[in-house]
Every structure is written in C-alpha cells, then in structure tokens.
PDB file of N, CA and C in Angstrom:
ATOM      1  N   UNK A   1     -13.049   6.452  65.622  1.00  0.00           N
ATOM      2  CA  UNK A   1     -12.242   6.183  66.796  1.00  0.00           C
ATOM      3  C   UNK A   1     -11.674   4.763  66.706  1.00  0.00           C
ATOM      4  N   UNK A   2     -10.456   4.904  67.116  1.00  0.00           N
ATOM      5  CA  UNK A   2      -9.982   3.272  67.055  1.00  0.00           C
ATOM      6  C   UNK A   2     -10.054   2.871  68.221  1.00  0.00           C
ATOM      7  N   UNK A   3      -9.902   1.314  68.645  1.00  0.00           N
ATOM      8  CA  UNK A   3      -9.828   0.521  69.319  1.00  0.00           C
ATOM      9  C   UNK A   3      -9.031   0.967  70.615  1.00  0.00           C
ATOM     10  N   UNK A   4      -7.846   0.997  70.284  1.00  0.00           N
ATOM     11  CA  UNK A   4      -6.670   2.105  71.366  1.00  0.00           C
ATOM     12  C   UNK A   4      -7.322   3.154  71.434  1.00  0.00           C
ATOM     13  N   UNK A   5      -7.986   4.259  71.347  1.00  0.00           N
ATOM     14  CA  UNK A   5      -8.411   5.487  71.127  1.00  0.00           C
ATOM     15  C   UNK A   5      -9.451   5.314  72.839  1.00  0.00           C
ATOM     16  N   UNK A   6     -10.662   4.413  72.131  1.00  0.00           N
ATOM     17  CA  UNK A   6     -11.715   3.651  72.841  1.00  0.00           C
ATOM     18  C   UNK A   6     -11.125   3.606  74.202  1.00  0.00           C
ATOM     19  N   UNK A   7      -9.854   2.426  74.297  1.00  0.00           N
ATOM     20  CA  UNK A   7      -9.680   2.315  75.514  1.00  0.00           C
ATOM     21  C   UNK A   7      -8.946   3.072  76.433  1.00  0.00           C
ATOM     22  N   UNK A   8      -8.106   3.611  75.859  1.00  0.00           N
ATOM     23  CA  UNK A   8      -7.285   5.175  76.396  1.00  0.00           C
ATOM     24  C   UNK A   8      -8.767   5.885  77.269  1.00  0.00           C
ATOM     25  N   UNK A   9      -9.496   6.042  76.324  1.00  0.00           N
ATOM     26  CA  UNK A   9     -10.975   7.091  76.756  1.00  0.00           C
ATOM     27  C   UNK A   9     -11.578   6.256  77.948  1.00  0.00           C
ATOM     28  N   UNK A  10     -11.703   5.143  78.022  1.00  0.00           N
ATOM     29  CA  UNK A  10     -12.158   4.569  79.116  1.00  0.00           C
ATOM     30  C   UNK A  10     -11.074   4.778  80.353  1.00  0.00           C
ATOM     31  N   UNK A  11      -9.740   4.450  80.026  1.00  0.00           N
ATOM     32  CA  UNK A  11      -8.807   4.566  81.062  1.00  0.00           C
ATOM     33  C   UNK A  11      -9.001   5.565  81.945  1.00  0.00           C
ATOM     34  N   UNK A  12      -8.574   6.718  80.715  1.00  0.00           N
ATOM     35  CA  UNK A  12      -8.995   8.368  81.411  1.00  0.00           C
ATOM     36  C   UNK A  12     -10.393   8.695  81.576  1.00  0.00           C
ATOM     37  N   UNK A  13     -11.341   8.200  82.083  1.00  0.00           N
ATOM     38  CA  UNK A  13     -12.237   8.389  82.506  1.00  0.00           C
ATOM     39  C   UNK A  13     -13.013   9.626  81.748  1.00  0.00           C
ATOM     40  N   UNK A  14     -13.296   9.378  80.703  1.00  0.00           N
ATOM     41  CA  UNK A  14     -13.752  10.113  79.236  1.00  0.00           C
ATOM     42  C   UNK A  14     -15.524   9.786  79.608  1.00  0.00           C
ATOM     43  N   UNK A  15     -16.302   8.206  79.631  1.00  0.00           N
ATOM     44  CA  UNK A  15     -17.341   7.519  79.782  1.00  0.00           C
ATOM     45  C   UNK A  15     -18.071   7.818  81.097  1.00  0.00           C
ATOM     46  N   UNK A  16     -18.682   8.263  81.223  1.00  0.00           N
ATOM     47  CA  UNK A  16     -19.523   7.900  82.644  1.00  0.00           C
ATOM     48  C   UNK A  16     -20.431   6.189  82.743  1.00  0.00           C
ATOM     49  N   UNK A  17     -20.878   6.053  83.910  1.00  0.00           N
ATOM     50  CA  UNK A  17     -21.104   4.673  84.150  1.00  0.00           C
ATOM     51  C   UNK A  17     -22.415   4.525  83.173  1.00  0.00           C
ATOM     52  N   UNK A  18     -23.236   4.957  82.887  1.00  0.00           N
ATOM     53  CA  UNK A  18     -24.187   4.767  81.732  1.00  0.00           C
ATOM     54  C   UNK A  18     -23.537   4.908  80.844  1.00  0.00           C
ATOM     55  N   UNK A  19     -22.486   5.132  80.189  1.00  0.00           N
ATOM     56  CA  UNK A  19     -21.732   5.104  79.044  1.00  0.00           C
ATOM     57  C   UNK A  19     -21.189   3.699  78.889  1.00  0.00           C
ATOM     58  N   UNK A  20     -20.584   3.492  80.315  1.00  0.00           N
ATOM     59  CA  UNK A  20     -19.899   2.558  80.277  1.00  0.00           C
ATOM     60  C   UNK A  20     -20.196   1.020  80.020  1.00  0.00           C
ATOM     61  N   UNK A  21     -21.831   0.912  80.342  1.00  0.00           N
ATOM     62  CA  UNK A  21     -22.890   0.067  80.583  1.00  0.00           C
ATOM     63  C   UNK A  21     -23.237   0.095  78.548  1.00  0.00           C
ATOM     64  N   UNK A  22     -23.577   1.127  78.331  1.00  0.00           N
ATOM     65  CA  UNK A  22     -23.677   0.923  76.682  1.00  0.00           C
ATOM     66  C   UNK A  22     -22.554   0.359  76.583  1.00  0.00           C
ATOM     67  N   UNK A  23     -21.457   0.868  76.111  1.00  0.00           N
ATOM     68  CA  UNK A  23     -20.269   0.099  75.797  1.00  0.00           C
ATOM     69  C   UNK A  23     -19.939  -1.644  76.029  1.00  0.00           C
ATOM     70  N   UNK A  24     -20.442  -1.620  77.517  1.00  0.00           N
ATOM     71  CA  UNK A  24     -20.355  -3.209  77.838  1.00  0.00           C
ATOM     72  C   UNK A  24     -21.397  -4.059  76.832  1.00  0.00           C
ATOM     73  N   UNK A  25     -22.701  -3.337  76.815  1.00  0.00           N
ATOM     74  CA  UNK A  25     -23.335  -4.254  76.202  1.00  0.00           C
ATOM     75  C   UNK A  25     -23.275  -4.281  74.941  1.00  0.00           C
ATOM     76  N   UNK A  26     -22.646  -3.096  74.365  1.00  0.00           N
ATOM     77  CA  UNK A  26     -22.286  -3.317  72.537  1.00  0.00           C
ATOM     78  C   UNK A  26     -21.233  -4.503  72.679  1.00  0.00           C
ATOM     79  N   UNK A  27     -20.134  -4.486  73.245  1.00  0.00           N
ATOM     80  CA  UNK A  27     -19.296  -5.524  73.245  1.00  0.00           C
ATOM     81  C   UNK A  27     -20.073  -7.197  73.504  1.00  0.00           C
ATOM     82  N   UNK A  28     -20.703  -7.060  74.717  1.00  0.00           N
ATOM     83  CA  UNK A  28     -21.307  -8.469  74.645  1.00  0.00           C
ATOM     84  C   UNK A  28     -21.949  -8.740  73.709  1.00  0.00           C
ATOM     85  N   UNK A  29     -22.963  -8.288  72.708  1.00  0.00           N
ATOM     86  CA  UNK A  29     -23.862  -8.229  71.978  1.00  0.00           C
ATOM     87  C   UNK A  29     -22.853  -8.850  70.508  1.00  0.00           C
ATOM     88  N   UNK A  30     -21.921  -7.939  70.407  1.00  0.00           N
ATOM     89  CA  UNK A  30     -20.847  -8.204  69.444  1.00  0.00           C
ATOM     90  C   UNK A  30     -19.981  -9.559  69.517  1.00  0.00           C
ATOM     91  N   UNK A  31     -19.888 -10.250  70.618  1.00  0.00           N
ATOM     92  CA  UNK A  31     -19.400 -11.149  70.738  1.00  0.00           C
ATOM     93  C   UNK A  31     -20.140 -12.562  70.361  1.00  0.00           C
ATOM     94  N   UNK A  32     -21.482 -12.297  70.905  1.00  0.00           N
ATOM     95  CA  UNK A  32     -22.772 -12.708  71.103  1.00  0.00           C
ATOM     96  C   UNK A  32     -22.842 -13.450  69.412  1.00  0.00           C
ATOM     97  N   UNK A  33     -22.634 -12.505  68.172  1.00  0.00           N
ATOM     98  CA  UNK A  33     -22.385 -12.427  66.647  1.00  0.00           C
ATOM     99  C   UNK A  33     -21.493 -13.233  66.246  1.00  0.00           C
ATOM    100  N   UNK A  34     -20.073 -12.777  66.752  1.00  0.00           N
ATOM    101  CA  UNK A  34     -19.327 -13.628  66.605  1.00  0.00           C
ATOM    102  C   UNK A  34     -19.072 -15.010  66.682  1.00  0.00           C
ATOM    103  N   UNK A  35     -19.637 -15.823  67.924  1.00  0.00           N
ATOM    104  CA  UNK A  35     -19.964 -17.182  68.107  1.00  0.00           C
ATOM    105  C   UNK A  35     -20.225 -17.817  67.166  1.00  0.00           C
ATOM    106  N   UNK A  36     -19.881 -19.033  67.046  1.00  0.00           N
ATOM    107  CA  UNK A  36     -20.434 -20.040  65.885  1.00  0.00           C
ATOM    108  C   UNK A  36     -21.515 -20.305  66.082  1.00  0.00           C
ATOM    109  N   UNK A  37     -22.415 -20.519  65.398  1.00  0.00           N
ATOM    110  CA  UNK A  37     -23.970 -21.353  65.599  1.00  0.00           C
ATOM    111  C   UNK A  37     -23.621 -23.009  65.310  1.00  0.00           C
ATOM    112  N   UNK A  38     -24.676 -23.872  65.180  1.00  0.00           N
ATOM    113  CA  UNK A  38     -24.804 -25.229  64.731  1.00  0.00           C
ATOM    114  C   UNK A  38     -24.406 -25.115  63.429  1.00  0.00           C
ATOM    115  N   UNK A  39     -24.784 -23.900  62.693  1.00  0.00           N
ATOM    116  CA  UNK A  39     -25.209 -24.139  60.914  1.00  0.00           C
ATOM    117  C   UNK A  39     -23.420 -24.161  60.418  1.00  0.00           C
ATOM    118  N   UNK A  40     -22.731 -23.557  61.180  1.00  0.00           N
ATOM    119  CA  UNK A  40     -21.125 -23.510  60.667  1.00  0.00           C
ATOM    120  C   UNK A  40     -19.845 -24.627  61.000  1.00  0.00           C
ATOM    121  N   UNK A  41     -21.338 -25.936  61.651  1.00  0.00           N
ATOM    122  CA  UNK A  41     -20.679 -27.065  61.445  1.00  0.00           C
ATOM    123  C   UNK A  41     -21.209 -28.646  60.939  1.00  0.00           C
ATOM    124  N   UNK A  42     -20.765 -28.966  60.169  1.00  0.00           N
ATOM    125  CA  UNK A  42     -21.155 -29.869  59.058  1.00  0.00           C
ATOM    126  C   UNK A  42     -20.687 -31.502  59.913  1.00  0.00           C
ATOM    127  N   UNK A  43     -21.505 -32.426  59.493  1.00  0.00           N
ATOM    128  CA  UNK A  43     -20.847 -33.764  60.111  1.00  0.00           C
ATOM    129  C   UNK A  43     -19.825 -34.156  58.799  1.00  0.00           C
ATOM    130  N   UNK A  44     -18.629 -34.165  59.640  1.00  0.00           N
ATOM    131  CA  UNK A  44     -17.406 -34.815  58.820  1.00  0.00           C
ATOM    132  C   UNK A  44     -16.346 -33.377  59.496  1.00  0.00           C
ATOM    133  N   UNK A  45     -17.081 -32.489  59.872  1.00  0.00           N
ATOM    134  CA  UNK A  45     -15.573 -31.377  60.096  1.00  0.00           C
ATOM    135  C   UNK A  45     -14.991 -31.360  61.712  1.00  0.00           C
ATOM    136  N   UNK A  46     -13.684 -31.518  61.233  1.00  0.00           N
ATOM    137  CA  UNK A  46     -12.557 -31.721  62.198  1.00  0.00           C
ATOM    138  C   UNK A  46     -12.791 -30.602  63.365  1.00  0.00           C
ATOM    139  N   UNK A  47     -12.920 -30.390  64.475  1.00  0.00           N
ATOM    140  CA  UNK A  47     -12.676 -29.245  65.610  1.00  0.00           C
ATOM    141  C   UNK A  47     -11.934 -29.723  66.809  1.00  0.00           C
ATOM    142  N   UNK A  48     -12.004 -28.942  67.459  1.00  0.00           N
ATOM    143  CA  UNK A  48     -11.107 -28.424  68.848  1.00  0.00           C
ATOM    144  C   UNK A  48     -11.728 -28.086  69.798  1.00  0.00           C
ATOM    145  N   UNK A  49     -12.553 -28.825  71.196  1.00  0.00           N
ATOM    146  CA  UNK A  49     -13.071 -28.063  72.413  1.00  0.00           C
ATOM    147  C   UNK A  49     -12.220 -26.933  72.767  1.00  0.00           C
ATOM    148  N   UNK A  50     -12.708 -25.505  72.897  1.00  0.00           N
ATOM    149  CA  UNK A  50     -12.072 -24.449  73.197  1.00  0.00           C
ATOM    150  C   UNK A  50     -11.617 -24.206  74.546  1.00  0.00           C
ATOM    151  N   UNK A  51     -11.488 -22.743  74.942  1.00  0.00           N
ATOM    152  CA  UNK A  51     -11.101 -22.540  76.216  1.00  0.00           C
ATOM    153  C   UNK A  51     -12.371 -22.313  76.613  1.00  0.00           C
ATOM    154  N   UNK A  52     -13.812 -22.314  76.329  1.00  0.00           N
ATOM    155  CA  UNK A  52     -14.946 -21.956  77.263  1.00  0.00           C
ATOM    156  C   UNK A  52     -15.499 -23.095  77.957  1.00  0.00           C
ATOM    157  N   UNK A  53     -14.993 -24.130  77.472  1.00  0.00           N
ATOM    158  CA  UNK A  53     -15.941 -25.767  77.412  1.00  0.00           C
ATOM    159  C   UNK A  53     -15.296 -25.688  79.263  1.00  0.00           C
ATOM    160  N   UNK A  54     -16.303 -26.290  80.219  1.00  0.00           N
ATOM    161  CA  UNK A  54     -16.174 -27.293  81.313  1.00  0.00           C
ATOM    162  C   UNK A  54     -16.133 -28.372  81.446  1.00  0.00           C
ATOM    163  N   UNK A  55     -15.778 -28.785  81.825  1.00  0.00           N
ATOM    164  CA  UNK A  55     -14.468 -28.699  82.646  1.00  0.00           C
ATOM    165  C   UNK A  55     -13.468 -28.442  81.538  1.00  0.00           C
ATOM    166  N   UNK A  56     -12.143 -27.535  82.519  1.00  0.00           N
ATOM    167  CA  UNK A  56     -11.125 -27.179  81.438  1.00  0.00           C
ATOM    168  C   UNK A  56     -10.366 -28.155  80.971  1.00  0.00           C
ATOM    169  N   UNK A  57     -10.030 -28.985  81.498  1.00  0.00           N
ATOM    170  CA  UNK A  57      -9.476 -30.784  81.136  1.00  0.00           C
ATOM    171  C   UNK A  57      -9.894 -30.892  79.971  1.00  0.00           C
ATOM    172  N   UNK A  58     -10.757 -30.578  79.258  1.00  0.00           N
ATOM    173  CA  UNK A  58     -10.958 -30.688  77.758  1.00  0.00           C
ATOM    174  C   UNK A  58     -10.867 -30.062  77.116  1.00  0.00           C
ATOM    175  N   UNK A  59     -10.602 -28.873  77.570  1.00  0.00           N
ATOM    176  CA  UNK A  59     -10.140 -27.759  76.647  1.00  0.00           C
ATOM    177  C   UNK A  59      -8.899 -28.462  75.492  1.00  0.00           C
ATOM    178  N   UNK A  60      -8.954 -28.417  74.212  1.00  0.00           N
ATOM    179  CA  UNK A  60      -7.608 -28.867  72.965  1.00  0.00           C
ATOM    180  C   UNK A  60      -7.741 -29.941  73.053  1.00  0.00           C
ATOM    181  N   UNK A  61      -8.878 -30.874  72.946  1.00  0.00           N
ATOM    182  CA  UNK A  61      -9.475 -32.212  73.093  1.00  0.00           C
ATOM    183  C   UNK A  61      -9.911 -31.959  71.245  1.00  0.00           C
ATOM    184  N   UNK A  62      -9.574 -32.590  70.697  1.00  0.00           N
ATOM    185  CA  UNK A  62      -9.839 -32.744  69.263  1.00  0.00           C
ATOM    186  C   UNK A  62     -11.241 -33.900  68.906  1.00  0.00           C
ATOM    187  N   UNK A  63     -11.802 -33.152  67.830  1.00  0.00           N
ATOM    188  CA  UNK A  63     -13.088 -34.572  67.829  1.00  0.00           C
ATOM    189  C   UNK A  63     -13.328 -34.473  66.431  1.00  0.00           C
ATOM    190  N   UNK A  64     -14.250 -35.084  65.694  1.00  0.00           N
ATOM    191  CA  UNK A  64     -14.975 -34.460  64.429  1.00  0.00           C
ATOM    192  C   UNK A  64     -16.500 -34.515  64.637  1.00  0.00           C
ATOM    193  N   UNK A  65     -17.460 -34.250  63.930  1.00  0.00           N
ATOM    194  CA  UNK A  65     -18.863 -33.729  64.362  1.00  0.00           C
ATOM    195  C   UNK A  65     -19.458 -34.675  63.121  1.00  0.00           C
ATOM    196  N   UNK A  66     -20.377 -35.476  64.017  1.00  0.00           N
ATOM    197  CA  UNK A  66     -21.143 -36.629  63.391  1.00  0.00           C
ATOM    198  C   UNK A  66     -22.743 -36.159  63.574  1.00  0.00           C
ATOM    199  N   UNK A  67     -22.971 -35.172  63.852  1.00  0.00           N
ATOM    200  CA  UNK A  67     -24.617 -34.911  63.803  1.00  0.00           C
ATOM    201  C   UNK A  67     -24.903 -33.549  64.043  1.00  0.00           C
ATOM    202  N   UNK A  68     -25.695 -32.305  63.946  1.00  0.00           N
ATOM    203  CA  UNK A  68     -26.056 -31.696  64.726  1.00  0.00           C
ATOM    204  C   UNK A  68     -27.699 -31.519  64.672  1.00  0.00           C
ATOM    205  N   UNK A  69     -27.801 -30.905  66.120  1.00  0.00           N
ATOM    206  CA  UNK A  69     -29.334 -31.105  66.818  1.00  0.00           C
ATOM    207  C   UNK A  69     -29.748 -29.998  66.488  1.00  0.00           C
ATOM    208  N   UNK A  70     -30.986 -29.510  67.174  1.00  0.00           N
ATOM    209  CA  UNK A  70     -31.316 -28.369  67.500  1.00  0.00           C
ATOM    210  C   UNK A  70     -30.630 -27.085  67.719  1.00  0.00           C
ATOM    211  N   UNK A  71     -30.514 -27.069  68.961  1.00  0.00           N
ATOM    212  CA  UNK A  71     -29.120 -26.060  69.212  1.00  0.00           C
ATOM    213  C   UNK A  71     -27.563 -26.816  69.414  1.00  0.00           C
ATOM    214  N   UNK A  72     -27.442 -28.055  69.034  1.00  0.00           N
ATOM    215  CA  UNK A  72     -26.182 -28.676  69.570  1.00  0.00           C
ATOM    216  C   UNK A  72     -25.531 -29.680  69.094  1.00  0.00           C
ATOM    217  N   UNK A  73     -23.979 -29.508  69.143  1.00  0.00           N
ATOM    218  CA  UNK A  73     -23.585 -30.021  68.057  1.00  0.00           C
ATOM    219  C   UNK A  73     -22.773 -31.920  68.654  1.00  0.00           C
ATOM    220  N   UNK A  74     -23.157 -32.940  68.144  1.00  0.00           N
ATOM    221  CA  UNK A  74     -22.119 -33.872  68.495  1.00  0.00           C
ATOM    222  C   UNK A  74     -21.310 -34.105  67.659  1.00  0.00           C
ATOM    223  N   UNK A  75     -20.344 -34.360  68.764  1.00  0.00           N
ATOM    224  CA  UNK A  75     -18.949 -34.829  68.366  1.00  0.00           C
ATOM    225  C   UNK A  75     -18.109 -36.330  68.976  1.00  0.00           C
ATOM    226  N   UNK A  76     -17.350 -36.952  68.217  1.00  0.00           N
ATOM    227  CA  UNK A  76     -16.601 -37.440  68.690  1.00  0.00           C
ATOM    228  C   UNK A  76     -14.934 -37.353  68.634  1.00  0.00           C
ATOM    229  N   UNK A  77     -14.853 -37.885  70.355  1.00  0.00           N
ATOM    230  CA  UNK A  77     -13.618 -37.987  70.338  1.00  0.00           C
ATOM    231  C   UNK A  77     -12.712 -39.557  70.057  1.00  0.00           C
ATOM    232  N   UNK A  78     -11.600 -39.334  70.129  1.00  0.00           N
ATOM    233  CA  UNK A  78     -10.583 -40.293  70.239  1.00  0.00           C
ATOM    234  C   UNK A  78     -10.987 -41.379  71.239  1.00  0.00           C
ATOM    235  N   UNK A  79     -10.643 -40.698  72.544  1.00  0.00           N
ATOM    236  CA  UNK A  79     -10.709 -41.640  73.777  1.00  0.00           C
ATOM    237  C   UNK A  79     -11.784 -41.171  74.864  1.00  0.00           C
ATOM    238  N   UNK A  80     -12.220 -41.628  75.827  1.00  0.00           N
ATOM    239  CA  UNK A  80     -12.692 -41.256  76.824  1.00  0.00           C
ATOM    240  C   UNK A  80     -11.853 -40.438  77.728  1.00  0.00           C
ATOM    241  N   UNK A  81     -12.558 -39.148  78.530  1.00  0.00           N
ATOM    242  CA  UNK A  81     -11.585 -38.474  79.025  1.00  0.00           C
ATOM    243  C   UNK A  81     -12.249 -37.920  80.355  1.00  0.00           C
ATOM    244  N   UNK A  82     -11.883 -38.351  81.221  1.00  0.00           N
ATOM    245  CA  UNK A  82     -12.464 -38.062  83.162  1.00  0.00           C
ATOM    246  C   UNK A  82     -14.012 -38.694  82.975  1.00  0.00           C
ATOM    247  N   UNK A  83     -14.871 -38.188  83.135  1.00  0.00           N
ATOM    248  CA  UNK A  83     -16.468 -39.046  83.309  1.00  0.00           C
ATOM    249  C   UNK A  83     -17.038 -39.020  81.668  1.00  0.00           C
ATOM    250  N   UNK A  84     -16.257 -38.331  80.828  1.00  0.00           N
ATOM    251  CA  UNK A  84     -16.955 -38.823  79.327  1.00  0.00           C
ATOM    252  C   UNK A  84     -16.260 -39.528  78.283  1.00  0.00           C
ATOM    253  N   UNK A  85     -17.592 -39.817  77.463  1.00  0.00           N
ATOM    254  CA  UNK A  85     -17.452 -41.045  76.830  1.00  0.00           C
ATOM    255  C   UNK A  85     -16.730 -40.544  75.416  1.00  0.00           C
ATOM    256  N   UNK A  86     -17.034 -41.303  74.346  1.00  0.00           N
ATOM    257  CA  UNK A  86     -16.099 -40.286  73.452  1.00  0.00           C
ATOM    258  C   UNK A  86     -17.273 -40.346  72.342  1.00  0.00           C
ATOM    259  N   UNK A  87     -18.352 -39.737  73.106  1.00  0.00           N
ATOM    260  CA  UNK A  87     -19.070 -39.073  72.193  1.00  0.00           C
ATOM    261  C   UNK A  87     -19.804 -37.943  73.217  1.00  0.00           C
ATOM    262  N   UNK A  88     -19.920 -36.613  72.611  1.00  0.00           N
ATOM    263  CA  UNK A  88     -19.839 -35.521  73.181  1.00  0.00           C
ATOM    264  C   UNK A  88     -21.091 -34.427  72.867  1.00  0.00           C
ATOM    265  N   UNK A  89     -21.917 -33.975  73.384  1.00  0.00           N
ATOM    266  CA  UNK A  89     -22.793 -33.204  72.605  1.00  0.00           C
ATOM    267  C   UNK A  89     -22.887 -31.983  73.267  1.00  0.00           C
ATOM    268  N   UNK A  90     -22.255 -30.781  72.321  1.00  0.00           N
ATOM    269  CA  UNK A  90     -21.774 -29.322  72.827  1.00  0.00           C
ATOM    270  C   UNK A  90     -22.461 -28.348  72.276  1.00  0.00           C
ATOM    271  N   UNK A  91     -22.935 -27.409  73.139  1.00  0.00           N
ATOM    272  CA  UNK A  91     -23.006 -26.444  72.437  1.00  0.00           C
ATOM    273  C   UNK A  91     -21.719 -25.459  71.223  1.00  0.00           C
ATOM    274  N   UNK A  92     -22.449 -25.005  70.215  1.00  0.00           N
ATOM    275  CA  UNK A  92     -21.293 -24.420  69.469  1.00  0.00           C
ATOM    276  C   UNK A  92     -20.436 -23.218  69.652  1.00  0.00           C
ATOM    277  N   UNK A  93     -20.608 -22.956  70.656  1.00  0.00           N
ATOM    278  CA  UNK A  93     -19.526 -21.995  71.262  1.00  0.00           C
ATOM    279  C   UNK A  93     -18.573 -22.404  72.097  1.00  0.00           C
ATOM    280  N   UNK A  94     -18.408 -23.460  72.329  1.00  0.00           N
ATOM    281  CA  UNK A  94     -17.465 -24.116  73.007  1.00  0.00           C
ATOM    282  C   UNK A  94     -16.578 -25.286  72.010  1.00  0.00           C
ATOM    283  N   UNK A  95     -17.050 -24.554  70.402  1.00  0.00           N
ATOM    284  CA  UNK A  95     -16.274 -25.950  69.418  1.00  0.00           C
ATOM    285  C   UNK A  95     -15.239 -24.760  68.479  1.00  0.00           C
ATOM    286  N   UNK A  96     -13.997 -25.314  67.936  1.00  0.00           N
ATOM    287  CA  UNK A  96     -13.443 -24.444  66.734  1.00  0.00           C
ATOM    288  C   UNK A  96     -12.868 -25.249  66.129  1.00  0.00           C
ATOM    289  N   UNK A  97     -13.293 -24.517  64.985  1.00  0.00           N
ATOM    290  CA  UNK A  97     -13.114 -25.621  63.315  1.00  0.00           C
ATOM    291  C   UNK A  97     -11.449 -25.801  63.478  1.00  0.00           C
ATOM    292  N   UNK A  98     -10.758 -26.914  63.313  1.00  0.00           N
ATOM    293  CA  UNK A  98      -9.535 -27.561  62.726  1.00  0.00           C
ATOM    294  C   UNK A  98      -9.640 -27.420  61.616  1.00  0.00           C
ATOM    295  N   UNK A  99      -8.354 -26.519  61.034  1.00  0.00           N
ATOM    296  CA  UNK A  99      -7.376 -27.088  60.187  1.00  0.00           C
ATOM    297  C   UNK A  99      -7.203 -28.045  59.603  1.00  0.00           C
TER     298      UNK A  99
END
C-alpha cells in the first residue's frame, strides 16, 4: 500500500478507531527513529535550530556544536538572542546539520 493509498483509506473511513490508534502510534514511533540523537553530532559541525526549538524566535538561528553531553548537545551561536547567551545547550531534535 502506498502512502496516498494509506491516506485515501483513512479519509474514507476504511480504519476503525483502534486501527486508527495503531496507525498513530506506528507513525509516532517512526518519527521517534527518525530524530537525530547526540551521536550524529560531532564538535566542529555547522547546524540550524529547527522549527521544534522554543521559543520560535530561534528557529534558523545558525550555531556550530562545541561539546556534547549526555543527552544534549551544545552549541554556539553568533550573537545573543532575547534572554540567551550565545552558548546554547539543546536537545538533538531541535538541531539540523548545515551544509
């Protein structure tokens, strides 16, 4: 089944709500995968605060990554921007690798 197929079937009411509930959670689960961890960022590589980071004011805030922790990655930025400093410590789902 493809993707269009999938959602056509949901449209037309193909799924019942326990169907629908699997489905949700294969998708979250799948997304869940997708995320970057700490390990897929190195100190010296260039990124981008995404669209998940809070406040959105930093969202396309550019930095590079000078350490990572445990679960979390720092970064710095350029300048200071509303109450932070321009050093930043994010979780990695809220970072994407630059170009």
């Amino acid at each position: 089944m493809t993707a269009q197929e999938i959602a056509t079937a949901i449209i037309q009411g193909e799924f019942d709500s326990a169907e629908l509930d699997r489905i949700a959670n294969a998708i979250y689960r799948r997304r869940k995968l997708l995320e970057p961890t700490i390990y897929d960022f190195e100190p010296g590589d260039k990124v981008v605060l995404n669209s998940k980071v809070k406040p959105k004011y930093l969202a396309g805030t550019p930095g590079i990554v000078i350490e990572r922790k445990q679960t979390r990655v720092v970064i710095r930025i350029d300048a200071p921007k509303g109450r932070y400093g321009t050093t930043l410590t994010c979780p990695p789902a809220i970072l994407t690798k630059a170009n």
